[in-house]
Protein backbone atom coordinates (compact mmCIF):
# COMPACT_ATOMS: atom_id res chain seq x y z
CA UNK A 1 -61.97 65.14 -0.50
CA UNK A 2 -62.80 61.98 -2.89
CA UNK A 3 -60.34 61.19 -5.46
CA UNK A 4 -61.90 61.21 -9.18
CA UNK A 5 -61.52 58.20 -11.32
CA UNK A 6 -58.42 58.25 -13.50
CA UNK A 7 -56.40 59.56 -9.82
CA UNK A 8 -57.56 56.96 -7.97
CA UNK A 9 -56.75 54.36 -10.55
CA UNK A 10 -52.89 55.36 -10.60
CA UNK A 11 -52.86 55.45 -6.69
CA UNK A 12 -54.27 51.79 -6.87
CA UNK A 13 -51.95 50.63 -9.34
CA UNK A 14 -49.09 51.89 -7.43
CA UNK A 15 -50.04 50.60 -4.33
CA UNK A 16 -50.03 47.31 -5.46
CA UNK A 17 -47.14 47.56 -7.45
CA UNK A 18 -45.36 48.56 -3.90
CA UNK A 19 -46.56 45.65 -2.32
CA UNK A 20 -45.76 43.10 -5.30
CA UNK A 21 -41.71 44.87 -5.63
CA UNK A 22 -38.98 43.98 -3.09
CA UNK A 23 -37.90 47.17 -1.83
CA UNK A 24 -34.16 48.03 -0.20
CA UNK A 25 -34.48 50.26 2.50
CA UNK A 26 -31.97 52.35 4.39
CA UNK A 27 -31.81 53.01 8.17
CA UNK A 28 -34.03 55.81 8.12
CA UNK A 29 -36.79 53.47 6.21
CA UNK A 30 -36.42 55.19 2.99
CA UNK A 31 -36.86 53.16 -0.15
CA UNK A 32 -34.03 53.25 -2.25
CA UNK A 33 -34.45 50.86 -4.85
CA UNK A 34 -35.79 48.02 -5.95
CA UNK A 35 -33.90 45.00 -5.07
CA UNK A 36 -31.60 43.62 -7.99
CA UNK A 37 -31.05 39.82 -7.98
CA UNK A 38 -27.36 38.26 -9.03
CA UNK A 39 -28.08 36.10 -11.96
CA UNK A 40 -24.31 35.14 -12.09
CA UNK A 41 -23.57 31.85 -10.40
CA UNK A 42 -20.63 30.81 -8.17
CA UNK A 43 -18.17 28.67 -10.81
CA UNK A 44 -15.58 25.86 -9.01
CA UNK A 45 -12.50 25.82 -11.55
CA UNK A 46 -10.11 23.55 -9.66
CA UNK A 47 -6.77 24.40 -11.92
CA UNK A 48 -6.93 28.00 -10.39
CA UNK A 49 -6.99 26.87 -6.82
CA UNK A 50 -4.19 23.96 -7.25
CA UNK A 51 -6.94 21.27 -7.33
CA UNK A 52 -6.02 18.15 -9.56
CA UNK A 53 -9.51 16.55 -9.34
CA UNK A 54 -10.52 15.17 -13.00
CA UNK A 55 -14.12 16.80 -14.23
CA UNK A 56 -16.16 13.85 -12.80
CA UNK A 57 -14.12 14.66 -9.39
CA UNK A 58 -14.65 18.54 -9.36
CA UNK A 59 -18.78 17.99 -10.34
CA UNK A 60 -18.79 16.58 -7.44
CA UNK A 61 -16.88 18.74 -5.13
CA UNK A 62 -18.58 21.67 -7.01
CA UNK A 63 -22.29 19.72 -5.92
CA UNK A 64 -20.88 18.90 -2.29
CA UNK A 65 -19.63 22.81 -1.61
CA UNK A 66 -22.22 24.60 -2.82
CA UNK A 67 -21.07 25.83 -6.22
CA UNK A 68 -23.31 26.67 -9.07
CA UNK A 69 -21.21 25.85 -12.17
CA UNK A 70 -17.96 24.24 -13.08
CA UNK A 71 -15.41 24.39 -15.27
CA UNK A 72 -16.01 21.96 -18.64
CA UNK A 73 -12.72 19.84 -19.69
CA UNK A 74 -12.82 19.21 -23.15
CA UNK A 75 -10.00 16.31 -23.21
CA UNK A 76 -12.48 14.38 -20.54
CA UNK A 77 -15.70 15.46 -22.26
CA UNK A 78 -13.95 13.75 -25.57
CA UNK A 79 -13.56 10.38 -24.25
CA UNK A 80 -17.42 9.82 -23.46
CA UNK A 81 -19.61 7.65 -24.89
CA UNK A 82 -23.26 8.87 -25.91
CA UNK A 83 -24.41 6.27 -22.53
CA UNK A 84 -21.84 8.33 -20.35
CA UNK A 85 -22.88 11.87 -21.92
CA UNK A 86 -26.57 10.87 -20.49
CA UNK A 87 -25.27 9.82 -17.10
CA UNK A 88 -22.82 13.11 -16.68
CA UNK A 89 -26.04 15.25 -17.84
CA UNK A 90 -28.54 13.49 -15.75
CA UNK A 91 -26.21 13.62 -12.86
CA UNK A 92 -25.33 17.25 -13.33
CA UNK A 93 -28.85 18.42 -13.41
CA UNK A 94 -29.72 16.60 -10.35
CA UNK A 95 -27.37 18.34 -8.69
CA UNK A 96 -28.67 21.62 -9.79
CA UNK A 97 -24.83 22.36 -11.80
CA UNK A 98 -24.37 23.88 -14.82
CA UNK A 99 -21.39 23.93 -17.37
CA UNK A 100 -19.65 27.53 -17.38
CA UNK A 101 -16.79 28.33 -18.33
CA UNK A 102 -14.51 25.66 -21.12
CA UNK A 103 -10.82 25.38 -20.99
CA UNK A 104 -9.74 25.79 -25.36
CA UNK A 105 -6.07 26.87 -24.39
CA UNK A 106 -5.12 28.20 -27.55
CA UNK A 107 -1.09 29.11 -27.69
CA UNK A 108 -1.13 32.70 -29.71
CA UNK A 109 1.45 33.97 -27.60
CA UNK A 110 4.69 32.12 -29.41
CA UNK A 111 5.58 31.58 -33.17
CA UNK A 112 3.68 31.38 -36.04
CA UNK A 113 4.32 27.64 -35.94
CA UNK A 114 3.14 26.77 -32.48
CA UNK A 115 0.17 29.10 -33.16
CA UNK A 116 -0.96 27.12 -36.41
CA UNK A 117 -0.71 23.71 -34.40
CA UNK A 118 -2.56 24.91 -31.53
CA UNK A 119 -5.39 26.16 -33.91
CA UNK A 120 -5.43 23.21 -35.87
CA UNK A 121 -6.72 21.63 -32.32
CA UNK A 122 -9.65 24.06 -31.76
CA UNK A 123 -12.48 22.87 -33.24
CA UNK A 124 -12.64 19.25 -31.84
CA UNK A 125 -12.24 21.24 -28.58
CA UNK A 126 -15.44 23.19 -29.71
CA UNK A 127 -17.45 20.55 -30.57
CA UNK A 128 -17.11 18.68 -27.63
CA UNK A 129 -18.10 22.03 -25.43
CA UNK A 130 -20.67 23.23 -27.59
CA UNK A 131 -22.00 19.66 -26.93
CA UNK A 132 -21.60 19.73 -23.06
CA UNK A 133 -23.86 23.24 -23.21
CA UNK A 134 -20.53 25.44 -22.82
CA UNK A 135 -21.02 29.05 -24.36
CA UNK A 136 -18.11 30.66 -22.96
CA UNK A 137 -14.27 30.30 -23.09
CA UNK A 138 -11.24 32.23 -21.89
CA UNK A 139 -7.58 33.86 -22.52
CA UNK A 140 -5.05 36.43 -20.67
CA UNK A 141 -3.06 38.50 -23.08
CA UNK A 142 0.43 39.54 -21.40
CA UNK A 143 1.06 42.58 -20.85
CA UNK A 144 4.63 42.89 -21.85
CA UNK A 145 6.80 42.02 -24.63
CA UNK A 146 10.66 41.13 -24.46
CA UNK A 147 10.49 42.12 -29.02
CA UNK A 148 7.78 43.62 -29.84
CA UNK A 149 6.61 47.31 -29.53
CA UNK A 150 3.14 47.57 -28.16
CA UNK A 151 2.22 48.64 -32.29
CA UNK A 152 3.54 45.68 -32.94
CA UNK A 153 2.51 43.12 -30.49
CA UNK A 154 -1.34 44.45 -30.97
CA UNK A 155 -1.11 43.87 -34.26
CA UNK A 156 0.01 40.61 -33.61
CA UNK A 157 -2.96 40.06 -31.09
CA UNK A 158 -5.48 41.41 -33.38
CA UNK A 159 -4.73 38.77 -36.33
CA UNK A 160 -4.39 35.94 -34.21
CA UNK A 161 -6.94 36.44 -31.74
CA UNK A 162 -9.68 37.32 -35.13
CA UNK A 163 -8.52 33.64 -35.75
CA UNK A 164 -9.68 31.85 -32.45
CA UNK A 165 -12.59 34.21 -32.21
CA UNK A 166 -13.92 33.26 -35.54
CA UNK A 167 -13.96 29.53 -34.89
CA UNK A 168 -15.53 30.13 -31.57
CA UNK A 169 -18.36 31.88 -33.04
CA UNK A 170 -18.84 29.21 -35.54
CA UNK A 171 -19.50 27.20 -32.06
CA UNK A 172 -21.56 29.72 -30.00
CA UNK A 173 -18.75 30.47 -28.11
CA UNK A 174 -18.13 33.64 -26.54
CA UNK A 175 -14.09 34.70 -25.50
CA UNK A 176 -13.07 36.81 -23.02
CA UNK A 177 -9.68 38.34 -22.98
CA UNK A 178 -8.14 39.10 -19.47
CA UNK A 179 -5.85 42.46 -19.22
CA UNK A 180 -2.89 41.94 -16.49
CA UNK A 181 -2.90 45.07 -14.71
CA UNK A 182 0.00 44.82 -12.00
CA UNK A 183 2.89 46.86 -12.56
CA UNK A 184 5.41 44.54 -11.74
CA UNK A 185 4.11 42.32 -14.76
CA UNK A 186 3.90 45.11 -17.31
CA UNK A 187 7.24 46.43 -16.38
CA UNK A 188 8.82 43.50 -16.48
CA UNK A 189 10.34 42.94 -19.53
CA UNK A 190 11.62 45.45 -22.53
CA UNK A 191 8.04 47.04 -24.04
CA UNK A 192 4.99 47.16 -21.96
CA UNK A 193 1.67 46.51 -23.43
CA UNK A 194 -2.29 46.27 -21.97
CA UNK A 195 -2.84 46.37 -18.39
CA UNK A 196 -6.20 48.43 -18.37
CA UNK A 197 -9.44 47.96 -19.34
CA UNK A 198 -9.68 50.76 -21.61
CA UNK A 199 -6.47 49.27 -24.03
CA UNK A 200 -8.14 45.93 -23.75
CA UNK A 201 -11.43 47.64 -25.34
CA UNK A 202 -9.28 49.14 -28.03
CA UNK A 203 -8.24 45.41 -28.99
CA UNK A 204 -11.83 43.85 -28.67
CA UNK A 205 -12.79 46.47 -31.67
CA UNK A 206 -9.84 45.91 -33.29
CA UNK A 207 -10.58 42.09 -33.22
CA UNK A 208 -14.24 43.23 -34.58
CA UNK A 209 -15.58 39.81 -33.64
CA UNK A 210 -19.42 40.00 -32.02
CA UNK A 211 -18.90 37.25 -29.67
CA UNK A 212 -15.18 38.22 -27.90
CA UNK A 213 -15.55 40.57 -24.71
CA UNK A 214 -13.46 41.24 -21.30
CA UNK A 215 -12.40 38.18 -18.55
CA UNK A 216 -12.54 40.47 -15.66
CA UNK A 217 -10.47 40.14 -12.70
CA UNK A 218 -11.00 41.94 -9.23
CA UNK A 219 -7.03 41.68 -8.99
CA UNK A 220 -6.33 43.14 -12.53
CA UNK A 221 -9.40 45.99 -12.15
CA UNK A 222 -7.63 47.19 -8.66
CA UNK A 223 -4.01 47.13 -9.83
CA UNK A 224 -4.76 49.00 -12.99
CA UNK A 225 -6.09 51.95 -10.82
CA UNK A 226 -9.85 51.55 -11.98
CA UNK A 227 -13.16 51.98 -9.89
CA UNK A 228 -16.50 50.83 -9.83
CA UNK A 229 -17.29 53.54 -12.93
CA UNK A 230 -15.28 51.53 -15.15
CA UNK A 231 -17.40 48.49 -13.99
CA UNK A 232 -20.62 50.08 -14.97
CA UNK A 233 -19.59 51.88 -18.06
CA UNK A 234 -20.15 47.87 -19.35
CA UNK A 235 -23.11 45.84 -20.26
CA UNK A 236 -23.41 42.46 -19.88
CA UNK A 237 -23.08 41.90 -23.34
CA UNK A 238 -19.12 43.12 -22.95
CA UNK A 239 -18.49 40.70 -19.82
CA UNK A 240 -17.92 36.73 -20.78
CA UNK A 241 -16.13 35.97 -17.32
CA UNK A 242 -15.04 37.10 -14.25
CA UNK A 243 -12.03 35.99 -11.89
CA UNK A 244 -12.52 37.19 -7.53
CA UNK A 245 -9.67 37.60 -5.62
CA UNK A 246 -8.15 40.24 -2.62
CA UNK A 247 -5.00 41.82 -2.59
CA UNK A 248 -2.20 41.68 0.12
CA UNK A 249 -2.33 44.02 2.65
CA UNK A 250 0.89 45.85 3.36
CA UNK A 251 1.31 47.16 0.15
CA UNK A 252 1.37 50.74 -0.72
CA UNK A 253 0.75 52.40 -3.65
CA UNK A 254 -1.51 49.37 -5.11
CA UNK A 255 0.66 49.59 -8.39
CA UNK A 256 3.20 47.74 -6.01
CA UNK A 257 1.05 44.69 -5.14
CA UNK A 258 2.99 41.49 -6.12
CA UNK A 259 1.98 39.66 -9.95
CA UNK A 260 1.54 36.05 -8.79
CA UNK A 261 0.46 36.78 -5.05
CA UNK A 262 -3.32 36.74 -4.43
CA UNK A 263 -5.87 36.01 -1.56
CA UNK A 264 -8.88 34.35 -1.47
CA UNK A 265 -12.45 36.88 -2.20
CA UNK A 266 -13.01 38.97 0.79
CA UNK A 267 -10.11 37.74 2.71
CA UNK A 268 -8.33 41.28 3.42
CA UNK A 269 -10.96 43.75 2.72
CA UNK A 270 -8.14 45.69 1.01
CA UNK A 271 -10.02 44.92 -2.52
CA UNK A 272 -13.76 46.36 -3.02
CA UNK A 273 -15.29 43.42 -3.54
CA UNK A 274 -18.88 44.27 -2.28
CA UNK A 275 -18.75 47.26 -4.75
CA UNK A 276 -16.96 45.17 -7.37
CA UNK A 277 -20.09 42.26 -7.17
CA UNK A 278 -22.83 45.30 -6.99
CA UNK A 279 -21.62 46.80 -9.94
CA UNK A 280 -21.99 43.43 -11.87
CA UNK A 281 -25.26 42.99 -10.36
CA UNK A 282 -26.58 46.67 -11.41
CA UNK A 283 -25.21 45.70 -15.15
CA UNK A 284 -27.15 42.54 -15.26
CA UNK A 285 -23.90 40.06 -15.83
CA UNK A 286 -25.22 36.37 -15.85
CA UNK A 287 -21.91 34.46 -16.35
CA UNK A 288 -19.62 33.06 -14.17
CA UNK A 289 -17.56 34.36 -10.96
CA UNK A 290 -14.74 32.02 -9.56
CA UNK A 291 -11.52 32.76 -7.70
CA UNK A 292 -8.57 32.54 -8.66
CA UNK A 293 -5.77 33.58 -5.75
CA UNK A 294 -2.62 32.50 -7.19
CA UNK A 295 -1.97 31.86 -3.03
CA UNK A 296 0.82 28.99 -2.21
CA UNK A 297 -1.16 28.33 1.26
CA UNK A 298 -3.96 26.86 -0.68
CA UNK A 299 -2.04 24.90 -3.37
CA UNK A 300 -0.80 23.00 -0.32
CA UNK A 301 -3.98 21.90 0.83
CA UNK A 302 -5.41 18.62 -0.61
CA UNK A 303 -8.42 18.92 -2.81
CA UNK A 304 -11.30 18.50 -0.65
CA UNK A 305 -9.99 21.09 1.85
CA UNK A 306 -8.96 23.30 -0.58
CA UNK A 307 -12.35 23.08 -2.70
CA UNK A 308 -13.90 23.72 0.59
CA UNK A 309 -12.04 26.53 1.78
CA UNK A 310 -12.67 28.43 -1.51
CA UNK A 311 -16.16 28.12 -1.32
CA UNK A 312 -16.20 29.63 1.58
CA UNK A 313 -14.53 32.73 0.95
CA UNK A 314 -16.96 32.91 -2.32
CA UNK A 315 -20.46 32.34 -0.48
CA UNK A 316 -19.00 35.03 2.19
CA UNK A 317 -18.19 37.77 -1.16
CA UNK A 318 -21.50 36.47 -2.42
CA UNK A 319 -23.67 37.31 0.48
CA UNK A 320 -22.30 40.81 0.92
CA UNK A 321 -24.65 41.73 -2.06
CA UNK A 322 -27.39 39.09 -2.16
């Protein structure tokens, strides 16, 4: 039977729209959806994995390794001249890097007067970022308190953070806050306060700045008892960073896995990372993963090898979902 016009129309735009789509398919040759590129890149941030390497150092161990992006250090980046801004921009494009996430270190955590001085600092720190192409910068907020009441200390989070967030923006600079999510950190000490991503959303309205999001961290997301629903309930508009790591095996319920005791991405299996990665591939994030394992083996290891052996572990969590 022939087909009339306007039906045989849609069956030829389909059929090339099947051939033009990568499709995934199952075992049973099913399609199941069309394939969803990562458009985050692989960061190397060498103060999380006990390198000492200076930024020239690292963009090169980040180029040699296989990285995608590296951290930008504003105390180098100050010191340039406009002749070595040109070189360091040239030589970073060559090697196919980009700038992702810069180090601002702002102390909010300790008295008024500490907080004032640290502020005071932030805006040369922006400049010099905002110069280097950096739209993206960093904090953990702790999730206990030896004083304050969790009333108190957000309070004290929500003024002070408003602060750092609103010279950011003035630089294009998006902040994400980290929540700590291992009970033996929020327990700690005399008043608990955030360890899950649903408190740390209370504070980002609270802070009602436009450009300040959440700093995930596999390690943080799987101690606080979350799952991949929490993951997806975001955009990539709520995600400025993200930190990969596994847990320790051994340890039973998760709540009891150790503070400061991390493995490398996809080392134990006992963390979801192929679900965690999926998840921020099906919400489009296009920032920055890097690892951060907190793991005493690896601070031993001299840069090179331990530049290397972190790349590793991230190309193998990479490739379970590209």
């Amino acid at each position: 039977m022939s087909l009339n016009r306007k039906a045989f129309l849609q069956q030829s735009v389909f059929s090339s729209l099947a051939l033009s789509v990568p499709w995934n398919f199952g075992a049973d040759e099913t399609p199941l959806a069309p394939a969803v590129k990562r458009k985050y890149k692989m960061q190397l941030n060498g103060g999380l994995i006990g390198v000492k390497a200076d930024q020239s150092a690292l963009i090169e161990l980040a180029s040699k390794y296989g990285f995608e992006a590296v951290v930008a250090l504003p105390q180098y980046l100050h010191g340039l001249t406009t002749d070595h801004w040109t070189l360091l921009k040239d030589n970073m494009k060559t090697k196919n890097l980009s700038f992702g996430m810069g180090e601002t270190n702002v102390e909010f955590r300790k008295s008024e007067e500490i907080f004032k001085k640290s502020l005071a600092s932030l805006p040369a720190k922006c400049a010099v970022l905002q110069k280097a192409g950096v739209t993206r910068s960093m904090t953990w907020i702790m999730s206990n308190h030896s004083d304050l009441n969790y009333l108190q200390n957000f309070r004290l989070h929500t003024a002070r953070l408003k602060e750092v967030a609103g010279i950011l923006k003035d630089y294009d600079i998006r902040y994400g806050l980290e929540y700590v999510g291992p009970k033996s950190i929020w327990a700690a000490n005399n008043f608990p306060f955030i360890h899950t991503m649903a408190e740390l959303r209370e504070l980002i309205a609270a802070i009602g700045q436009s450009n300040v999001g959440i700093h995930l961290d596999t390690a943080h997301w799987f101690t606080s008892g979350e799952d991949l629903s929490a993951i997806l309930s975001l955009t990539n508009n709520d995600v400025v960073g993200c930190d990969l790591n596994d847990a320790i095996k051994g340890y039973d319920p998760i709540q009891n896995q150790p503070g400061y005791q991390r493995e490398l991405p996809a080392a134990t299996g006992v963390i979801d990372t192929r679900g965690f990665l999926n998840a921020l591939k099906t919400i489009g994030y296009d920032g920055f993963v890097q690892a951060e394992p907190f793991n005493e083996e690896l601070n031993k290891l001299d840069d090179e090898a331990a530049v290397q052996k972190t790349a590793d572990a991230m190309k193998k969590a990479v490739a379970m979902v590209d």
